[in-house]
C-alpha atoms as a PDB file:
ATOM      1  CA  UNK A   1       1.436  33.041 -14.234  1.00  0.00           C
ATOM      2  CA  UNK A   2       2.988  30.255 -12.653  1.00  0.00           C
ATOM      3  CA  UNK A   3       0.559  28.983 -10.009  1.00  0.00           C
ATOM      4  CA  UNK A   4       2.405  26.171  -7.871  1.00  0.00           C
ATOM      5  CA  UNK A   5       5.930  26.249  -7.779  1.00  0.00           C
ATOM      6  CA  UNK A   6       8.141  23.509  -6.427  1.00  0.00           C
ATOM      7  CA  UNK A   7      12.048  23.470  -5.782  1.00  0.00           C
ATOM      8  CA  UNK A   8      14.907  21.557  -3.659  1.00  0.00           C
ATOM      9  CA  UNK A   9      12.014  19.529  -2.363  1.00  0.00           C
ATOM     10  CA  UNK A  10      13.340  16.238  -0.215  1.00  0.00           C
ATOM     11  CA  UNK A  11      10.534  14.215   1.958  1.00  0.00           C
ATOM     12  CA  UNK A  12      12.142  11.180   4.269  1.00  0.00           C
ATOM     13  CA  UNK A  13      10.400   8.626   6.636  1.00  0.00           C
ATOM     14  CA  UNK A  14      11.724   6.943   9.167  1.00  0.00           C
ATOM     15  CA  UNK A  15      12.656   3.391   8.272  1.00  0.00           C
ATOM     16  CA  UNK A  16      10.222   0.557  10.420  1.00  0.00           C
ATOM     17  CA  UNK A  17      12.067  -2.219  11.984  1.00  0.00           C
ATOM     18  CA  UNK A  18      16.095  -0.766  11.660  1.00  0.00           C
ATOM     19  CA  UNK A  19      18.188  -0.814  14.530  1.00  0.00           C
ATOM     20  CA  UNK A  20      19.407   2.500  14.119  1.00  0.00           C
ATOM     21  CA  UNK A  21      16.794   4.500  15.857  1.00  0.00           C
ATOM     22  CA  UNK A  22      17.875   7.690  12.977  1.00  0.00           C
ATOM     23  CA  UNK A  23      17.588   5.603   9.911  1.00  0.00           C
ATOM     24  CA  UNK A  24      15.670   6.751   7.454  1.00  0.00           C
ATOM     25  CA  UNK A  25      14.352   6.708   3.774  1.00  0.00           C
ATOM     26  CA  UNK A  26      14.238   8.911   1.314  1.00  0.00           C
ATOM     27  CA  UNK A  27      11.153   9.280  -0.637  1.00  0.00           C
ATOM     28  CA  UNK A  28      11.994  12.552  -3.005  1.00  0.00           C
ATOM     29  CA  UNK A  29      14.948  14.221  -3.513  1.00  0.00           C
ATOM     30  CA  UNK A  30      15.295  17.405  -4.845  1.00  0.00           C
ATOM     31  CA  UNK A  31      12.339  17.705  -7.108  1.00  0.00           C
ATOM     32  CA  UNK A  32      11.422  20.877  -8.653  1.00  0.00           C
ATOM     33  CA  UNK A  33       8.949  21.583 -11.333  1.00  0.00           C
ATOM     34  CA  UNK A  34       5.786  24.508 -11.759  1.00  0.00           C
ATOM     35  CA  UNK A  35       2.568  24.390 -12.933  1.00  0.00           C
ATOM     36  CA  UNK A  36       0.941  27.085 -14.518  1.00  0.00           C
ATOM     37  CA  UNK A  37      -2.179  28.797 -14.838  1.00  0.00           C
ATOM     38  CA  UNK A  38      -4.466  26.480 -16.520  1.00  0.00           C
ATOM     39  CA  UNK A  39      -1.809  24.116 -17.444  1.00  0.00           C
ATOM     40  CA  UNK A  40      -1.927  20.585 -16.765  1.00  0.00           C
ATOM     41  CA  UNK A  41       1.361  18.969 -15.633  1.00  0.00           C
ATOM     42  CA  UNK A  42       1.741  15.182 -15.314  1.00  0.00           C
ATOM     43  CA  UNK A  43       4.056  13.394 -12.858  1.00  0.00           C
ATOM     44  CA  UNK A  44       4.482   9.796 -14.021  1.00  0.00           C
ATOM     45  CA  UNK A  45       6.825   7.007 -12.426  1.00  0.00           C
ATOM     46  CA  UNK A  46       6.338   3.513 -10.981  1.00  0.00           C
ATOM     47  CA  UNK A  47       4.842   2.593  -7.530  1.00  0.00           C
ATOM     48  CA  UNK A  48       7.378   4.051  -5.064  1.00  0.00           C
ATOM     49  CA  UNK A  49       9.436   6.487  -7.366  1.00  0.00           C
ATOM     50  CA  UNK A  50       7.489   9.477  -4.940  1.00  0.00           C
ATOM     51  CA  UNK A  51       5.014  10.946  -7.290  1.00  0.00           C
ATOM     52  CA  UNK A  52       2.073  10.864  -4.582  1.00  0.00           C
ATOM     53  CA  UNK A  53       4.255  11.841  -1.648  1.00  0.00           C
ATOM     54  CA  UNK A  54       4.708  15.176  -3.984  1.00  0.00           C
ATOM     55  CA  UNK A  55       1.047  15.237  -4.075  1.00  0.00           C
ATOM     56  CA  UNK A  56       0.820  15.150  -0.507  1.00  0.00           C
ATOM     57  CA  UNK A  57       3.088  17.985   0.382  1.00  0.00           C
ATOM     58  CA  UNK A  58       1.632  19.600  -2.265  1.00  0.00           C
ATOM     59  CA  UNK A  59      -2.293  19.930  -0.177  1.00  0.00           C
ATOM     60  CA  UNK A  60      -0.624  19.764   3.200  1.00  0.00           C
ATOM     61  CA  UNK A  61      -0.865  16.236   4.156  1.00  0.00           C
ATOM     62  CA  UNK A  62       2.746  15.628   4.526  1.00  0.00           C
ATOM     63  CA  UNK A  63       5.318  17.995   5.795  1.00  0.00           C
ATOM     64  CA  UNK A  64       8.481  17.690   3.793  1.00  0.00           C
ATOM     65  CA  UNK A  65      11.812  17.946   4.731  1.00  0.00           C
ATOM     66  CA  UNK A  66      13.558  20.759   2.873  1.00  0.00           C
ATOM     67  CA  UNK A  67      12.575  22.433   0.183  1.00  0.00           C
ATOM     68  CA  UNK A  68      10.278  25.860  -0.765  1.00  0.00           C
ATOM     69  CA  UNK A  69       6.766  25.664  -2.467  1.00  0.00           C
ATOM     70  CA  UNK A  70       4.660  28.593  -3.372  1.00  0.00           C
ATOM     71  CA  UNK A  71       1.273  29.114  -4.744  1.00  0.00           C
ATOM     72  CA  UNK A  72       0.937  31.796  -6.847  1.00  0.00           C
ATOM     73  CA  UNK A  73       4.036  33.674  -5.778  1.00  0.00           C
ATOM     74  CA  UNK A  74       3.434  33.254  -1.955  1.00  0.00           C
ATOM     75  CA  UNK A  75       5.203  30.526   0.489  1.00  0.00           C
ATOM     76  CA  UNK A  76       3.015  27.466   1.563  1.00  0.00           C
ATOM     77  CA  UNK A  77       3.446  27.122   4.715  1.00  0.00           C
ATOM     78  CA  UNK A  78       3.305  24.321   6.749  1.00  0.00           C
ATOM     79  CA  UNK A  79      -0.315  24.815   8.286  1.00  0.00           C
ATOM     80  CA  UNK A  80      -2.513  25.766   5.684  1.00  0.00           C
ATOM     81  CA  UNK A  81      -4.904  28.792   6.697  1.00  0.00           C
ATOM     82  CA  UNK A  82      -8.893  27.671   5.312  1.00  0.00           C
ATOM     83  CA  UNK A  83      -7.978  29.891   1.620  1.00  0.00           C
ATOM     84  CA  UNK A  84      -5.120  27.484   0.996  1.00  0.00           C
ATOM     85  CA  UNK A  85      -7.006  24.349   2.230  1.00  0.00           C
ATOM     86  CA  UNK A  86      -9.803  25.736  -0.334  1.00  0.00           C
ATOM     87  CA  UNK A  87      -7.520  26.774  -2.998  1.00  0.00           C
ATOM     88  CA  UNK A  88      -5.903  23.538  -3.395  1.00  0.00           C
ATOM     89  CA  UNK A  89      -8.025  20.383  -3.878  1.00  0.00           C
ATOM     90  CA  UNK A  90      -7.390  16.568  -4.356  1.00  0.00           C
ATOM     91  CA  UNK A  91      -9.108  14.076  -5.908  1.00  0.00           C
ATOM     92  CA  UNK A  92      -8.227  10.436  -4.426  1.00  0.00           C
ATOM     93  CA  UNK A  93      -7.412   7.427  -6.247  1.00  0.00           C
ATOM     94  CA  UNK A  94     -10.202   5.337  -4.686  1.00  0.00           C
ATOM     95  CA  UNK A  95     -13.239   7.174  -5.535  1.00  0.00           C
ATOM     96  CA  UNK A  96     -15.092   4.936  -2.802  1.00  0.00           C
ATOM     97  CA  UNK A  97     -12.788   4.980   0.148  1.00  0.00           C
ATOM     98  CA  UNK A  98     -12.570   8.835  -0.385  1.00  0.00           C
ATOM     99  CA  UNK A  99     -16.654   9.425   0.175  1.00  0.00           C
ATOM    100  CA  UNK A 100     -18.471   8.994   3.478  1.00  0.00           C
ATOM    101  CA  UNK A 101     -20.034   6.002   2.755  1.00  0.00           C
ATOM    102  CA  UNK A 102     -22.590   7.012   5.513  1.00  0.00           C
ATOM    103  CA  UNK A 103     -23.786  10.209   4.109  1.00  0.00           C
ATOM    104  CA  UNK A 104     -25.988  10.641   0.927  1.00  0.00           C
ATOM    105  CA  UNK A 105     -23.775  12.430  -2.072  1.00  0.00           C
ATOM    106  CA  UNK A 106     -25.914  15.866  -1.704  1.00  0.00           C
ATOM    107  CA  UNK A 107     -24.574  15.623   2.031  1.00  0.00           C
ATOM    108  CA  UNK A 108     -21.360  14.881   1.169  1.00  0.00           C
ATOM    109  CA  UNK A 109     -21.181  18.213  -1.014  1.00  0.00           C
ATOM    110  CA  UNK A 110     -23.044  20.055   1.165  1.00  0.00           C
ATOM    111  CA  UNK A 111     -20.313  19.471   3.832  1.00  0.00           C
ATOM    112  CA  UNK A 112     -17.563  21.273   1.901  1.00  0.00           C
ATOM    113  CA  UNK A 113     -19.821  24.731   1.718  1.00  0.00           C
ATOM    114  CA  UNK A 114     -20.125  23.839   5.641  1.00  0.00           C
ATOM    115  CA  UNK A 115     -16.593  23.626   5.968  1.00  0.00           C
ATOM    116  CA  UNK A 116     -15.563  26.979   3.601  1.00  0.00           C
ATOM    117  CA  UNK A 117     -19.061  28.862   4.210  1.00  0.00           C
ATOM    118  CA  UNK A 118     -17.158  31.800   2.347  1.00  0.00           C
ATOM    119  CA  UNK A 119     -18.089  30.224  -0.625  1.00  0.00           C
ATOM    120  CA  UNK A 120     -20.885  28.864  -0.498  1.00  0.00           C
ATOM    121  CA  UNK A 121     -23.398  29.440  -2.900  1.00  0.00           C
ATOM    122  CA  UNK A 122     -26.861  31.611  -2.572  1.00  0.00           C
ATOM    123  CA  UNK A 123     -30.046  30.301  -3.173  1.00  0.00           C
ATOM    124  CA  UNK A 124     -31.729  26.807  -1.705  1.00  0.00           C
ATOM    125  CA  UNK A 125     -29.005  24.542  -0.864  1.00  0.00           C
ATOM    126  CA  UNK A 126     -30.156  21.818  -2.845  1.00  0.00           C
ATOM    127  CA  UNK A 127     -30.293  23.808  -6.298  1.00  0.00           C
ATOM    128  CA  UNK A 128     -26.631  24.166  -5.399  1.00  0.00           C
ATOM    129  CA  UNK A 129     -26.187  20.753  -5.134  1.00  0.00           C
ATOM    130  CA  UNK A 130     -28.209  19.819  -8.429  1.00  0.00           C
ATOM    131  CA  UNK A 131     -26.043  22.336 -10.008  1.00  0.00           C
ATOM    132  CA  UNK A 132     -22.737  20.848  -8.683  1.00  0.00           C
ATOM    133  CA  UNK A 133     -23.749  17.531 -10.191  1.00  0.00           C
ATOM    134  CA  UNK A 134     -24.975  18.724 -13.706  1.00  0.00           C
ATOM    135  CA  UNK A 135     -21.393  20.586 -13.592  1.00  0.00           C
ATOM    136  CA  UNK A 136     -20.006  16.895 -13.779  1.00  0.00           C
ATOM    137  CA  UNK A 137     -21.935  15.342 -15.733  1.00  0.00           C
ATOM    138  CA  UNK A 138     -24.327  13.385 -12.766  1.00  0.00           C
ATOM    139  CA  UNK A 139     -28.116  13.600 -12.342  1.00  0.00           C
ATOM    140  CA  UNK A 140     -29.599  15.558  -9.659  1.00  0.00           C
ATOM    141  CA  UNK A 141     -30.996  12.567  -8.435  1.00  0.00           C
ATOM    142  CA  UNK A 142     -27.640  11.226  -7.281  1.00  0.00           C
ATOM    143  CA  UNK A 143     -28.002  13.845  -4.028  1.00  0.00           C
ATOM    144  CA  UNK A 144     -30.388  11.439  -2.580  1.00  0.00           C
ATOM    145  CA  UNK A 145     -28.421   7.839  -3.002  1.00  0.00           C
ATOM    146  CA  UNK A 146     -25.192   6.789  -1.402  1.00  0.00           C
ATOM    147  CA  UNK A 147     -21.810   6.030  -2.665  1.00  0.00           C
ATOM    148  CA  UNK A 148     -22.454   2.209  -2.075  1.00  0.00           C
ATOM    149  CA  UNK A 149     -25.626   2.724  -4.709  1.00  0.00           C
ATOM    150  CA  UNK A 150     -23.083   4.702  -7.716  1.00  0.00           C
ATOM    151  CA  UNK A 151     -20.762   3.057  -9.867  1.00  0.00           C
ATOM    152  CA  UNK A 152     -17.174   3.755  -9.650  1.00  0.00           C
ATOM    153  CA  UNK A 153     -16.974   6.330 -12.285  1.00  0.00           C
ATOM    154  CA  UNK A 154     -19.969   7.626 -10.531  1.00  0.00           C
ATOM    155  CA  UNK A 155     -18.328   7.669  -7.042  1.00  0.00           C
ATOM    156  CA  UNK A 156     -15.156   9.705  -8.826  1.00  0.00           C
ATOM    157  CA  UNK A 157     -17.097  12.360 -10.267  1.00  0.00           C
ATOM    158  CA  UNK A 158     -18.696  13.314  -6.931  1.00  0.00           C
ATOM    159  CA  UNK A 159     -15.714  13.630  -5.570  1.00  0.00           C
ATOM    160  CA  UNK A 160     -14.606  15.520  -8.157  1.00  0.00           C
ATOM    161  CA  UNK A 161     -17.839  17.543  -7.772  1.00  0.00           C
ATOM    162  CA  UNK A 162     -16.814  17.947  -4.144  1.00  0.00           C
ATOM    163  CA  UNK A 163     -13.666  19.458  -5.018  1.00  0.00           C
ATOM    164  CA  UNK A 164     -14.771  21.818  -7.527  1.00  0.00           C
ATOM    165  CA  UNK A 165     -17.406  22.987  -4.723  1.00  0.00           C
ATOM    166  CA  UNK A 166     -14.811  25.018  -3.276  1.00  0.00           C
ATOM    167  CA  UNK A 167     -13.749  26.773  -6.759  1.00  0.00           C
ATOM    168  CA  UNK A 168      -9.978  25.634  -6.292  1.00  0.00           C
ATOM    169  CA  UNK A 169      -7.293  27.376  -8.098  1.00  0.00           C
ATOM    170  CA  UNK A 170      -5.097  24.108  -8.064  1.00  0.00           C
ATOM    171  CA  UNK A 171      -6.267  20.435  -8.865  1.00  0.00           C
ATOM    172  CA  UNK A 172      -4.072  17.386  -7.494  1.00  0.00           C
ATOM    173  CA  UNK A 173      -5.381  13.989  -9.109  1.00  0.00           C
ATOM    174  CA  UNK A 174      -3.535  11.075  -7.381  1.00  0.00           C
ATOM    175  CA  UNK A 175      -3.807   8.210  -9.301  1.00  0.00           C
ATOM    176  CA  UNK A 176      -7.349   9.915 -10.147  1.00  0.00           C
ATOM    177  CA  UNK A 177      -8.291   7.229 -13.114  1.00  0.00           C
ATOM    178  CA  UNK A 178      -6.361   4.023 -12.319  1.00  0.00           C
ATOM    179  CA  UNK A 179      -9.168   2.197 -10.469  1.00  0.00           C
ATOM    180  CA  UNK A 180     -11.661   2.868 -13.232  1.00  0.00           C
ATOM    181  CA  UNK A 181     -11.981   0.677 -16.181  1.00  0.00           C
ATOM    182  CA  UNK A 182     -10.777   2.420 -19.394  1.00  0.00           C
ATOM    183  CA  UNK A 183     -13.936   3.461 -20.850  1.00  0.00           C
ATOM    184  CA  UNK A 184     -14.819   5.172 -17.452  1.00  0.00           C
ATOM    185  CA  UNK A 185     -11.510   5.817 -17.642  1.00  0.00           C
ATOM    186  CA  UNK A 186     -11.936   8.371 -20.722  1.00  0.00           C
ATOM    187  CA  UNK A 187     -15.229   9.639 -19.502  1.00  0.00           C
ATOM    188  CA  UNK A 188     -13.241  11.154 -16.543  1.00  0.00           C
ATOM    189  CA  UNK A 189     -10.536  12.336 -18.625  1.00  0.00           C
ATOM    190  CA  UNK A 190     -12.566  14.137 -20.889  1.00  0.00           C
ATOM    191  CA  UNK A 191     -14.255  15.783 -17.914  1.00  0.00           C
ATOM    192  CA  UNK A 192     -10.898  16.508 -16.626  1.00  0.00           C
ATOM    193  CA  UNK A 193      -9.880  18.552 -20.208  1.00  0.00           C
ATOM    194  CA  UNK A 194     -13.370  19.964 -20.492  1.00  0.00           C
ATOM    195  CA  UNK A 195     -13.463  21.363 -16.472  1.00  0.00           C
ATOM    196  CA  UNK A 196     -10.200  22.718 -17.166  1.00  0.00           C
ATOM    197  CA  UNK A 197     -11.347  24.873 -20.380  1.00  0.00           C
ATOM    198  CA  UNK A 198     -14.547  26.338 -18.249  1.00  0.00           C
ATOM    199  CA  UNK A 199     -13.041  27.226 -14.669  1.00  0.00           C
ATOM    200  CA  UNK A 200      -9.463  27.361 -15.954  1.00  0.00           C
ATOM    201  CA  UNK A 201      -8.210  25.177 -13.399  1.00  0.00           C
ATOM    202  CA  UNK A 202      -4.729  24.189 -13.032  1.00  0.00           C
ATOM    203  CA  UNK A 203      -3.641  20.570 -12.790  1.00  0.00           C
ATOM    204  CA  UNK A 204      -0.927  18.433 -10.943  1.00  0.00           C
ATOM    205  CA  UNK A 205      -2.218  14.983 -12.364  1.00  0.00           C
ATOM    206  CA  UNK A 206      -0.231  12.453 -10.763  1.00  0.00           C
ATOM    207  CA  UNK A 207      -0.295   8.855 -12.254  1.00  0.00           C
ATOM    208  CA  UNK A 208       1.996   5.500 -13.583  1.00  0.00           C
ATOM    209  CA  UNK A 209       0.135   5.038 -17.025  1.00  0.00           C
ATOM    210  CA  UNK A 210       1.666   6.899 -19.825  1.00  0.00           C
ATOM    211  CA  UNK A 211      -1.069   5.880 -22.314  1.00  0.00           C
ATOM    212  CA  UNK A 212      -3.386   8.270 -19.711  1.00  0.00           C
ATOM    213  CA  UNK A 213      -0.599  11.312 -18.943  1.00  0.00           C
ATOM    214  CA  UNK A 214      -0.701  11.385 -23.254  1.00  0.00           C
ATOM    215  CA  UNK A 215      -4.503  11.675 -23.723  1.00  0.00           C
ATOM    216  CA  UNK A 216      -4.249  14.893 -20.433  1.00  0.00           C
ATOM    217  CA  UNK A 217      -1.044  16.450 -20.093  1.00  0.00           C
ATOM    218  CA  UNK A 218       0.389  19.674 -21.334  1.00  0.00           C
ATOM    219  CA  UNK A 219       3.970  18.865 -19.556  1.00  0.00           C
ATOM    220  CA  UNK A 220       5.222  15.563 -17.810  1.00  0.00           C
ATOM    221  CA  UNK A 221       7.199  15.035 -15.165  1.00  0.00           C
ATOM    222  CA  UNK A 222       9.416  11.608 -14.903  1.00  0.00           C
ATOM    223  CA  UNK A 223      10.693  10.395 -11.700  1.00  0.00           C
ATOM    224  CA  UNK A 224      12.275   7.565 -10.593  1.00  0.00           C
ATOM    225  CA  UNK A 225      13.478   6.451  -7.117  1.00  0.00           C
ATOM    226  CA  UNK A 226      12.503   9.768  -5.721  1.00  0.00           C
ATOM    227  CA  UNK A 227      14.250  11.990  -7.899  1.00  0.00           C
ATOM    228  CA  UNK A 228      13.143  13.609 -11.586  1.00  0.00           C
ATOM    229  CA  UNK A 229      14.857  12.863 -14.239  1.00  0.00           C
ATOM    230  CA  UNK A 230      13.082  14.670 -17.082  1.00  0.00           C
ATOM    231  CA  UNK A 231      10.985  17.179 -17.482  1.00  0.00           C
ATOM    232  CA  UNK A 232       9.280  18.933 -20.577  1.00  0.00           C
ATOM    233  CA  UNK A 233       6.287  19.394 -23.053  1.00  0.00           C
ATOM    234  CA  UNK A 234       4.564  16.717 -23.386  1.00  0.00           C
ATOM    235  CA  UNK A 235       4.678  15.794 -27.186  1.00  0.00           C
ATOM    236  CA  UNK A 236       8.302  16.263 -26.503  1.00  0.00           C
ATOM    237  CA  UNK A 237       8.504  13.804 -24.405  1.00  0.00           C
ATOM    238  CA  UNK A 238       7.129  11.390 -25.976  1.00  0.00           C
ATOM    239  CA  UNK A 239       8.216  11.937 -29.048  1.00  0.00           C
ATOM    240  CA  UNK A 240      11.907  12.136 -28.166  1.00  0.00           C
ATOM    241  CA  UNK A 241      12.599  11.016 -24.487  1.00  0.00           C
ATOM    242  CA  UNK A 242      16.211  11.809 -23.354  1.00  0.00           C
ATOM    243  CA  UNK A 243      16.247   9.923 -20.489  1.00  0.00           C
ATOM    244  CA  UNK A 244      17.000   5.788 -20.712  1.00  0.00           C
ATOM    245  CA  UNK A 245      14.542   5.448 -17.606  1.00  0.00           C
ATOM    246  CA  UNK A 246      11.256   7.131 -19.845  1.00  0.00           C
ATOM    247  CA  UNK A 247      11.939   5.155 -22.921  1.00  0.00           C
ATOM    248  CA  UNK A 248      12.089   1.839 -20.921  1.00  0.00           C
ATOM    249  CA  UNK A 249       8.091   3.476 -19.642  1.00  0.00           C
ATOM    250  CA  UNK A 250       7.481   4.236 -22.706  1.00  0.00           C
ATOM    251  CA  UNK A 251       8.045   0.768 -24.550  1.00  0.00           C
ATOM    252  CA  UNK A 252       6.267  -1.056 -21.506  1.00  0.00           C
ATOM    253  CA  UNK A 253       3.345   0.940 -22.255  1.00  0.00           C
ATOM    254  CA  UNK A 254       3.584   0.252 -25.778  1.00  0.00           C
ATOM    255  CA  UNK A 255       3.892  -3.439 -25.258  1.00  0.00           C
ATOM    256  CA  UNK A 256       0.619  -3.579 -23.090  1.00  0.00           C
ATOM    257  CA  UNK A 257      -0.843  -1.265 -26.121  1.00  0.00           C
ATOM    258  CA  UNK A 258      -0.152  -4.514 -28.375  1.00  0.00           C
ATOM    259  CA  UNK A 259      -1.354  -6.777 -26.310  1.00  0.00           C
ATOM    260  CA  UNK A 260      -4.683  -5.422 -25.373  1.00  0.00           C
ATOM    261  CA  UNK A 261      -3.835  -4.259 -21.265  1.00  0.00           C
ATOM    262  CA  UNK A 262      -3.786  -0.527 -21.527  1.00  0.00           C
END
């Protein structure tokens, strides 16, 4: 089944500063992809080829310009009723800036059964919130400290916990990793593949490093200056890239492979 479905999608923004008062920039130009059920697809490109402003239209934080989206066979539309908001979760690229850093973490959850009571759990609230944790791999005892008091990786995996609160059909990691070091790094990745297996979650895992899309992806999506320009299986793609644009990504990230900077 294919669960989000993207096609003819174009997002501008008005350019700051020009003296024509219609100028503006365009950010994606007709992309189309899908991701299916319990597939992870990867979209990969340099800062400013558009990757997160997909990722934004995507959970409704950005309107785009043209183009038709559906989740699970039915139009998004452009105000997303509370099942969509719920169905579709992100996970930010600063774990810290993405938390209330005024609230304790069992808060923080708690506020997302607050916001979707249809789904919130039965039982004592803060069994719930224990449970949420263990599900990602944190000690209960995280409920009672605040993100200022958790590591990165730490800080990441409650909001990952957060997300998963809401049992969302669709995942959207922008930039999920990048701020982590690389062993924290592949302790998130790993939780990524393993939450995947048990809830059968479907992924749009946006992100620059190829080294990171390889260890994840099932299918990867290149883009460059706003539009795609290849698309496929991942081992494909890797293995035999077609476009002159993902071999010059791919030998970059080889190079920094050599010298130690993945």
């Amino acid at each position: 089944m294919t669960v989000l479905a993207v096609e003819g999608l174009r997002v501008t923004f008005p350019v700051r500063g020009s003296l024509l008062r219609r100028s503006r920039f365009t950010a994606v130009e007709d992309a189309a992809f899908t991701v299916g059920e319990n597939e992870i697809v990867a979209v990969v490109g340099e800062s400013g080829s558009g990757k997160t402003t997909i990722a934004r239209c995507v959970v409704g934080l950005r309107r785009p310009d043209a183009g038709v989206m559906t989740f699970e066979g039915a139009p998004l539309p452009a105000r997303r009723p509370p099942e969509l908001k719920r169905a579709i979760q992100m996970v930010f690229q600063d774990p810290r800036s993405s938390l209330n850093p005024h609230m304790r973490v069992g808060a923080i959850i708690e506020e997302a059964w607050l916001t979707h009571p249809s789904v919130a759990p039965p039982g004592p609230r803060a069994d719930a919130v224990e449970a949420a944790l263990a599900g990602v791999g944190l000690d209960g005892e995280a409920a009672a400290r605040y993100p200022a008091q958790l590591s990165g990786g730490q800080c990441q995996r409650v909001s990952l916990a957060r997300a998963l609160a809401l049992s969302p059909r669709l995942l959207v990691c922008d930039e999920a990793v990048s701020a982590l070091d690389v062993s924290v790094q592949s302790q998130v990745l790993r939780l990524l593949v393993e939450l995947r297996a048990t809830r059968r979650l479907s992924m749009l895992f946006i992100s620059h490093d190829l080294g990171v899309v390889h260890q994840i992806a099932d299918r990867v999506v290149v883009m460059r200056a706003g539009r795609i320009v290849e698309q496929g299986p991942a081992d494909t793609v890797f293995a035999d890239p077609r476009h002159e644009y993902t071999r010059a990504l791919l030998d970059a990230a080889l190079e920094l492979n050599d010298i130690g900077m993945t």
